[in-house]
PDB file of N, CA and C in Angstrom:
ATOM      1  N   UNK A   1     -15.130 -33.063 -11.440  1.00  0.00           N
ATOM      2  CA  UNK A   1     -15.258 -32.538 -10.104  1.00  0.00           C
ATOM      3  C   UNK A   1     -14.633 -33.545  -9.127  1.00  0.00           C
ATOM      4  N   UNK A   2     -13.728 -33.242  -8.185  1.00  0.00           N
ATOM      5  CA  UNK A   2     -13.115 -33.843  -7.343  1.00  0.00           C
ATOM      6  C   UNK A   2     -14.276 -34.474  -6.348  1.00  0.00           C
ATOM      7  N   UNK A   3     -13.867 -35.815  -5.773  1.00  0.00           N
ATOM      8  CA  UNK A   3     -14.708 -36.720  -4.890  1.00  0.00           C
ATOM      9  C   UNK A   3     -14.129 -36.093  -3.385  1.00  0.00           C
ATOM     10  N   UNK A   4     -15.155 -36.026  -2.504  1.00  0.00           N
ATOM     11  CA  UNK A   4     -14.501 -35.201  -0.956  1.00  0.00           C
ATOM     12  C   UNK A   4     -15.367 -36.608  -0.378  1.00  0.00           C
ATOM     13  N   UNK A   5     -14.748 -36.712   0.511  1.00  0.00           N
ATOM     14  CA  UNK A   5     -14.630 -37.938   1.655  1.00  0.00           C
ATOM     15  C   UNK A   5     -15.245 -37.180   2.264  1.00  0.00           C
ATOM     16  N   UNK A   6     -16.657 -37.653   3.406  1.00  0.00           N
ATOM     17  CA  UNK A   6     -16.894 -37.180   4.383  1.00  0.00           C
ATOM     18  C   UNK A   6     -16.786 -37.844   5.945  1.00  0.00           C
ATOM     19  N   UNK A   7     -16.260 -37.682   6.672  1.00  0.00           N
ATOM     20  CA  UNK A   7     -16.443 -38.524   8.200  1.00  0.00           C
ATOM     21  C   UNK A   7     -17.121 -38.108   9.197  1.00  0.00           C
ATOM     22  N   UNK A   8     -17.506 -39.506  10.029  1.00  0.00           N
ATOM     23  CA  UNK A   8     -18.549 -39.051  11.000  1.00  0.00           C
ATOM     24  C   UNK A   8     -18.448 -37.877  11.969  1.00  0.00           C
ATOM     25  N   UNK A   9     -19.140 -37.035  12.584  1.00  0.00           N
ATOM     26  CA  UNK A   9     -18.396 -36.333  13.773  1.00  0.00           C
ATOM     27  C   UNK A   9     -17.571 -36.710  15.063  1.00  0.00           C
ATOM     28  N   UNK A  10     -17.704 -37.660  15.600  1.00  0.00           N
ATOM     29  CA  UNK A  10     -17.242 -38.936  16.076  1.00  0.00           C
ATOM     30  C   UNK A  10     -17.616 -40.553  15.779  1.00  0.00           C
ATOM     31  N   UNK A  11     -16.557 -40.676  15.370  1.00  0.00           N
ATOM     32  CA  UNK A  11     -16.820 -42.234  14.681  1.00  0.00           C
ATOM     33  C   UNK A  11     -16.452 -42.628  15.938  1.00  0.00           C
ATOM     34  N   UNK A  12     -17.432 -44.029  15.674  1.00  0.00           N
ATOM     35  CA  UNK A  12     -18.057 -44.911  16.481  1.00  0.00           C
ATOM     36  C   UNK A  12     -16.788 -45.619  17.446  1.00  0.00           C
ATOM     37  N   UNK A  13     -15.715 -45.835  16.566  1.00  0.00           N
ATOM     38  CA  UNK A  13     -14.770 -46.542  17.854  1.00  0.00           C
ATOM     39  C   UNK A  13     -13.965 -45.226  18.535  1.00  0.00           C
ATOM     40  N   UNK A  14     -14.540 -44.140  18.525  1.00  0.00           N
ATOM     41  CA  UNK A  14     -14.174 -43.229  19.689  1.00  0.00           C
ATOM     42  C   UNK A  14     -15.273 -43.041  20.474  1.00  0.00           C
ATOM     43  N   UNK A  15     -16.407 -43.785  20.467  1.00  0.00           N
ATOM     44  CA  UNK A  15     -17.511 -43.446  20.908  1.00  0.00           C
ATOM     45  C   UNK A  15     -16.764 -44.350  23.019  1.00  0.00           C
ATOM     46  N   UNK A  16     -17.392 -43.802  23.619  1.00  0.00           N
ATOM     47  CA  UNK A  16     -17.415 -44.431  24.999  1.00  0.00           C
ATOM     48  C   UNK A  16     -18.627 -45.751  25.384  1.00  0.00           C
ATOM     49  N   UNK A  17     -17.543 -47.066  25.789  1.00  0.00           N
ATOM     50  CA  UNK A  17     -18.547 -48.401  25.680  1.00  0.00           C
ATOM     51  C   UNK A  17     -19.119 -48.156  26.612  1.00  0.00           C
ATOM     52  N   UNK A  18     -20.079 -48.799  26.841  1.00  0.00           N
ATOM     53  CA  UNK A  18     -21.080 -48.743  27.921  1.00  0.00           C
ATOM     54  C   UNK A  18     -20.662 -49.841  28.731  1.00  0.00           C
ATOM     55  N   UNK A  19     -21.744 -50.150  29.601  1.00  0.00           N
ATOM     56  CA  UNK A  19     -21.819 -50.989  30.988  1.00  0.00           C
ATOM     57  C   UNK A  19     -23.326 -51.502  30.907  1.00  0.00           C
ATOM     58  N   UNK A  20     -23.476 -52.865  30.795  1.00  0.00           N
ATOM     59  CA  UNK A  20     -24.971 -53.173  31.023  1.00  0.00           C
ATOM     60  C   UNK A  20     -24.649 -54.304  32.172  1.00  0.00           C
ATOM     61  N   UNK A  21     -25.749 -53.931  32.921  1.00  0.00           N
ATOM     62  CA  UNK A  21     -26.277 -54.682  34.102  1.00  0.00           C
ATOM     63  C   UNK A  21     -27.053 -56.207  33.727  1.00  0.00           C
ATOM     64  N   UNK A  22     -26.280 -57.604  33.679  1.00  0.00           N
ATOM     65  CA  UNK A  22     -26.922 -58.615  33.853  1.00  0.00           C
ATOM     66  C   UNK A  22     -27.225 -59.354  34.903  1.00  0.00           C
ATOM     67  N   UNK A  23     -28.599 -60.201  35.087  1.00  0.00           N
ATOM     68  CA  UNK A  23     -28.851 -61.169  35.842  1.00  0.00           C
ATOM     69  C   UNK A  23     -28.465 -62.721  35.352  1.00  0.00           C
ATOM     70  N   UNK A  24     -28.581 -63.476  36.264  1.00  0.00           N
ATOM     71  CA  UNK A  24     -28.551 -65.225  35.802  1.00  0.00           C
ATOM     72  C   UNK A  24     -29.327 -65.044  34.936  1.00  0.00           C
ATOM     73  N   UNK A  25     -30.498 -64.227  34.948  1.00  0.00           N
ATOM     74  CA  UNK A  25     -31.843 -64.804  33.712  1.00  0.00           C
ATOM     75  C   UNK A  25     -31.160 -64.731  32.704  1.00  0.00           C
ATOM     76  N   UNK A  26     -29.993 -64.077  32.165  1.00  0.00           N
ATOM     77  CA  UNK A  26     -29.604 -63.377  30.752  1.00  0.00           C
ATOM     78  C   UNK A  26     -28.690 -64.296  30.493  1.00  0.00           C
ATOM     79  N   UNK A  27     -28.436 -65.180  31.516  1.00  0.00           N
ATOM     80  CA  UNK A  27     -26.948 -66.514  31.234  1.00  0.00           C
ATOM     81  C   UNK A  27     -27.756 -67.328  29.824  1.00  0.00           C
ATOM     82  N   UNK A  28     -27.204 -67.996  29.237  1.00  0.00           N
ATOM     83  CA  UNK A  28     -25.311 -67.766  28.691  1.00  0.00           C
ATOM     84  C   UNK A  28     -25.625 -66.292  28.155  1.00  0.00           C
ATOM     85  N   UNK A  29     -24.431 -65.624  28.929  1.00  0.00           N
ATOM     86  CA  UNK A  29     -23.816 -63.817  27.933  1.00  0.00           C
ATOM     87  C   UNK A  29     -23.472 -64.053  26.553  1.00  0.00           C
ATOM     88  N   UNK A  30     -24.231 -63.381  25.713  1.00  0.00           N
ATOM     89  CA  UNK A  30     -23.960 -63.121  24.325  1.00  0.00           C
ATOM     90  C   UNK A  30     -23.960 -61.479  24.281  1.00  0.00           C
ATOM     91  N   UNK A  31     -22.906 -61.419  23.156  1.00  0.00           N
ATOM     92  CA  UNK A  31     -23.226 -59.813  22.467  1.00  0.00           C
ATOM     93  C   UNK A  31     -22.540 -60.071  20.883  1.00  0.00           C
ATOM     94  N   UNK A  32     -23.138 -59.213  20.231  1.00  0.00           N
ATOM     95  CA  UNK A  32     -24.137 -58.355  20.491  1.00  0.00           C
ATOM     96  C   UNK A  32     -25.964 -58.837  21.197  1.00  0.00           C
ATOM     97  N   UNK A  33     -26.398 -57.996  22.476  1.00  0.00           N
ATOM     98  CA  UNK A  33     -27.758 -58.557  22.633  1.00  0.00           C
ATOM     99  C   UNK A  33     -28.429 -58.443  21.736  1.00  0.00           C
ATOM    100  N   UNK A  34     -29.731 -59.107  21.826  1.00  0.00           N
ATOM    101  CA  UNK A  34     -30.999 -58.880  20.836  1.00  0.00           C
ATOM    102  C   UNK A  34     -31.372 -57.276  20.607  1.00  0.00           C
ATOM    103  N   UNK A  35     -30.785 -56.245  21.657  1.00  0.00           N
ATOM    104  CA  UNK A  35     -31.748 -55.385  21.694  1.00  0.00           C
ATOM    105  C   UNK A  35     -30.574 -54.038  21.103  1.00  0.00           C
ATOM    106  N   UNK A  36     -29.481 -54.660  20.660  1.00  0.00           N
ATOM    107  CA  UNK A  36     -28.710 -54.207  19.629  1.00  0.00           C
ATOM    108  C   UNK A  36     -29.013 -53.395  18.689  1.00  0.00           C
ATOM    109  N   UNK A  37     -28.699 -51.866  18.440  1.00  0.00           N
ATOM    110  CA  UNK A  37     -29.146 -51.153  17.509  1.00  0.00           C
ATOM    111  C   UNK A  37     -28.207 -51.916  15.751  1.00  0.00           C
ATOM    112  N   UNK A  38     -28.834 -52.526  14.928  1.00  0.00           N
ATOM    113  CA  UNK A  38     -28.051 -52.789  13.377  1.00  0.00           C
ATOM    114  C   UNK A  38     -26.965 -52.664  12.978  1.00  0.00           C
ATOM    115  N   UNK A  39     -27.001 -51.091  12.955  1.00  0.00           N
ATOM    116  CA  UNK A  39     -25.366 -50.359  12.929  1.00  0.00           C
ATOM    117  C   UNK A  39     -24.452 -51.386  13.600  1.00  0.00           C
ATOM    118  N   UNK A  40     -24.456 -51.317  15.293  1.00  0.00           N
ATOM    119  CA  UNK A  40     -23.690 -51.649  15.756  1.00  0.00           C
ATOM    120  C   UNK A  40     -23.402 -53.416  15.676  1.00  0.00           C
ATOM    121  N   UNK A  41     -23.776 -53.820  14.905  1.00  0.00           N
ATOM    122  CA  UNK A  41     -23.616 -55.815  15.135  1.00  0.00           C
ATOM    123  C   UNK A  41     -22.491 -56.316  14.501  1.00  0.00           C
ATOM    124  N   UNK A  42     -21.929 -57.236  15.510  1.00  0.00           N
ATOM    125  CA  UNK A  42     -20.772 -57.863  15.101  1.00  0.00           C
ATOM    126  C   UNK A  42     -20.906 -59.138  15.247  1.00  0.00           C
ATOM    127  N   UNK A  43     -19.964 -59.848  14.606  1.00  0.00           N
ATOM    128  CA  UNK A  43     -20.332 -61.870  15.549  1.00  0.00           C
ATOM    129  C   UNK A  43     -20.338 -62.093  16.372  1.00  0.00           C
ATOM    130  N   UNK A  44     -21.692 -62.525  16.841  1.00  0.00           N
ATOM    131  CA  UNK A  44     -22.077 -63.318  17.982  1.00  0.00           C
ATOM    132  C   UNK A  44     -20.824 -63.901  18.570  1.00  0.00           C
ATOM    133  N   UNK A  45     -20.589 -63.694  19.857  1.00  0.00           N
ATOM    134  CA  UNK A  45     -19.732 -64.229  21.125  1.00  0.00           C
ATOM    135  C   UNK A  45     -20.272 -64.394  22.210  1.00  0.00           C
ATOM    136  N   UNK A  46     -19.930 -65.164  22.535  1.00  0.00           N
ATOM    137  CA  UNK A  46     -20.633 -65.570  23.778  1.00  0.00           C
ATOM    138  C   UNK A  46     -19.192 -65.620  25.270  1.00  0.00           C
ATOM    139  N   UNK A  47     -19.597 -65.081  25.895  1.00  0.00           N
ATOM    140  CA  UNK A  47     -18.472 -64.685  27.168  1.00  0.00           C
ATOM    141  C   UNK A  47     -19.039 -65.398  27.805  1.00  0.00           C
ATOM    142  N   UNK A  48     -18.246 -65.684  28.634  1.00  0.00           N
ATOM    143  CA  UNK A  48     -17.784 -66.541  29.682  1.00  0.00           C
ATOM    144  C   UNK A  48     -17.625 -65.651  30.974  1.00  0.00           C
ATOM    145  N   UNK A  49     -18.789 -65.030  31.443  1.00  0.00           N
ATOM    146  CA  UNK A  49     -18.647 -64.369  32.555  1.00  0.00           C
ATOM    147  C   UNK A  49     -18.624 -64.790  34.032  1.00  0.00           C
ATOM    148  N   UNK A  50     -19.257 -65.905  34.002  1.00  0.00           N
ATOM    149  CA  UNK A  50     -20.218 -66.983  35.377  1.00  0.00           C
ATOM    150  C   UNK A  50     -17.899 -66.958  36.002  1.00  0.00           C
ATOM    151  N   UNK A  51     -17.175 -67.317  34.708  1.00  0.00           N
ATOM    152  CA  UNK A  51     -15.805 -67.956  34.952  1.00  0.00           C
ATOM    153  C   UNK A  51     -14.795 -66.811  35.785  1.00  0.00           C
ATOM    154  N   UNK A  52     -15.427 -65.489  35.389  1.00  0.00           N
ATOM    155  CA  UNK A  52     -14.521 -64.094  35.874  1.00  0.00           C
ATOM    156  C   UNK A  52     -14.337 -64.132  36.950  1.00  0.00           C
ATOM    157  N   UNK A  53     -13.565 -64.133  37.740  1.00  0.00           N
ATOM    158  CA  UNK A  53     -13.059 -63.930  39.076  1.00  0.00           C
ATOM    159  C   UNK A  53     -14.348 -62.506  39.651  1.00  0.00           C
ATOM    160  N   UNK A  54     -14.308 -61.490  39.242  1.00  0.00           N
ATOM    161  CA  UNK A  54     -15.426 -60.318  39.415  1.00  0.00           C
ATOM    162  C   UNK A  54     -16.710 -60.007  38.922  1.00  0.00           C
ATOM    163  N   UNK A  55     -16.696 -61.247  38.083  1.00  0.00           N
ATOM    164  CA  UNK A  55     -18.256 -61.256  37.586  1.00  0.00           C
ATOM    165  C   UNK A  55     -18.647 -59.963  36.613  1.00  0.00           C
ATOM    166  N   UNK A  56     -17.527 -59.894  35.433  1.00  0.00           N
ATOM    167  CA  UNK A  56     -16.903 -58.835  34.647  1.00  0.00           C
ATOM    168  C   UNK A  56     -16.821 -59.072  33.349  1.00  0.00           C
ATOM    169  N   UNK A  57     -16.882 -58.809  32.157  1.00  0.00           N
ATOM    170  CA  UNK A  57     -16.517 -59.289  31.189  1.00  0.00           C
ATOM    171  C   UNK A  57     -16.265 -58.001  30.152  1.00  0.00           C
ATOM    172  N   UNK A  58     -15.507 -58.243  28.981  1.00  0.00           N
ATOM    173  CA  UNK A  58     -16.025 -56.812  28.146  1.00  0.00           C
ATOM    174  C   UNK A  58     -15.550 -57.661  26.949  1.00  0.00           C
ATOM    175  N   UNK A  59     -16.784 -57.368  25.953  1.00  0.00           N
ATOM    176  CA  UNK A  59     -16.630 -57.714  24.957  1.00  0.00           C
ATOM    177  C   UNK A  59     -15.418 -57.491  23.943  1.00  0.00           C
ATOM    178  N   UNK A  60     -14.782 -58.718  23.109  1.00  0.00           N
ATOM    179  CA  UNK A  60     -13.225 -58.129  22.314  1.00  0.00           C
ATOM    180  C   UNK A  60     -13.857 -57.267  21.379  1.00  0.00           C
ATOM    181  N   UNK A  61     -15.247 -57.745  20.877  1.00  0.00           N
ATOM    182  CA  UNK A  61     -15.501 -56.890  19.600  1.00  0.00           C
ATOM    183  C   UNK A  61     -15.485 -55.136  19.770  1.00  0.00           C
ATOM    184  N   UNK A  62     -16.358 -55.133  20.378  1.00  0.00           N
ATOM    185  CA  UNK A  62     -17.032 -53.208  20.761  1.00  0.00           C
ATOM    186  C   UNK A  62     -17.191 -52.768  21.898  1.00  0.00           C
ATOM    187  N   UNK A  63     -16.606 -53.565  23.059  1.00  0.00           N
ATOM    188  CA  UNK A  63     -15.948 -52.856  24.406  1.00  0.00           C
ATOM    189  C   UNK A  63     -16.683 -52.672  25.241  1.00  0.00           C
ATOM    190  N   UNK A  64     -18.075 -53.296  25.193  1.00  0.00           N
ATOM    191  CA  UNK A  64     -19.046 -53.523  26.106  1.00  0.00           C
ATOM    192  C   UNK A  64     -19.129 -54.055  27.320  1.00  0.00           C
ATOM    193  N   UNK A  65     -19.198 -53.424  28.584  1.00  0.00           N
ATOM    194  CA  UNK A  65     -18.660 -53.883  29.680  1.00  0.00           C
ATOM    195  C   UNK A  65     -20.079 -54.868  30.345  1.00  0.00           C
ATOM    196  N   UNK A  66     -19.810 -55.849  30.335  1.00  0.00           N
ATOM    197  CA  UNK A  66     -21.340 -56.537  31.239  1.00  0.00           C
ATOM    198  C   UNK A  66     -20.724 -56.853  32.846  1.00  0.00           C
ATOM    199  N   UNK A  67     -21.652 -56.696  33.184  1.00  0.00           N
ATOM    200  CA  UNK A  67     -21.446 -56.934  34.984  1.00  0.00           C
ATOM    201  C   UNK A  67     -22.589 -57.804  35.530  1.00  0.00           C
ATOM    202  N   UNK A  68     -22.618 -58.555  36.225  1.00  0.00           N
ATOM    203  CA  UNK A  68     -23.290 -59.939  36.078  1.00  0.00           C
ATOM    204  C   UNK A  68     -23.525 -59.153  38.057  1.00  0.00           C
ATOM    205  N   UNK A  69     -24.705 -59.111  37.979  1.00  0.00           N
ATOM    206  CA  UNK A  69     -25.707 -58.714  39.476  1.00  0.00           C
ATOM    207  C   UNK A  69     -26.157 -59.811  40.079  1.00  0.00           C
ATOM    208  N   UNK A  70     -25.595 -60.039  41.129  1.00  0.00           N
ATOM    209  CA  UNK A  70     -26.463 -61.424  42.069  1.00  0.00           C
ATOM    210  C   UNK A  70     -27.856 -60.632  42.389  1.00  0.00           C
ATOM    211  N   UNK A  71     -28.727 -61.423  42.491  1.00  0.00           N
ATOM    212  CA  UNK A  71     -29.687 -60.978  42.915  1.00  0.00           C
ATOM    213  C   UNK A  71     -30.241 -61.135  44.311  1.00  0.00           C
TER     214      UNK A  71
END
C-alpha cells in the first residue's frame, strides 16, 4: 500500500507573527518567552531592543514583533 504524506492546513510559517507588548520589567528581550506554546520553540535569542532606534524588534527565528512600551 502506497505511503500518502499528509500536511498541515496552514503550516505554521504561513501562519501571521504576532506583536507582543513589552515593558522595562521584561528587559533583557528573549524569545522564545517562557510563556511559549512547545511546538513553537526555537534558540533562545536575546534582542537587543533598548538599541532600536523605535523601540522595535522582530525576532530572525519566527517573526515575532516585540514593541517595547514606556510606561
Amino acid at each position: 500500500m502506497p505511503q500518502t504524506r499528509t500536511t498541515p492546513a496552514t503550516p505554521t510559517s504561513q501562519l501571521p507573527p504576532q506583536t507582543v507588548a513589552i515593558t522595562r520589567e521584561d528587559l533583557p528581550l528573549f524569545c522564545p518567552r517562557d510563556t511559549a506554546a512547545a511546538w513553537s520553540m526555537h534558540p533562545r535569542v536575546y534582542l537587543p531592543i533598548e538599541e532600536a532606534p523605535d523601540h522595535q524588534y522582530t525576532c530572525p527565528y519566527c517573526g515575532t514583533r516585540y514593541v517595547l512600551k514606556e510606561a
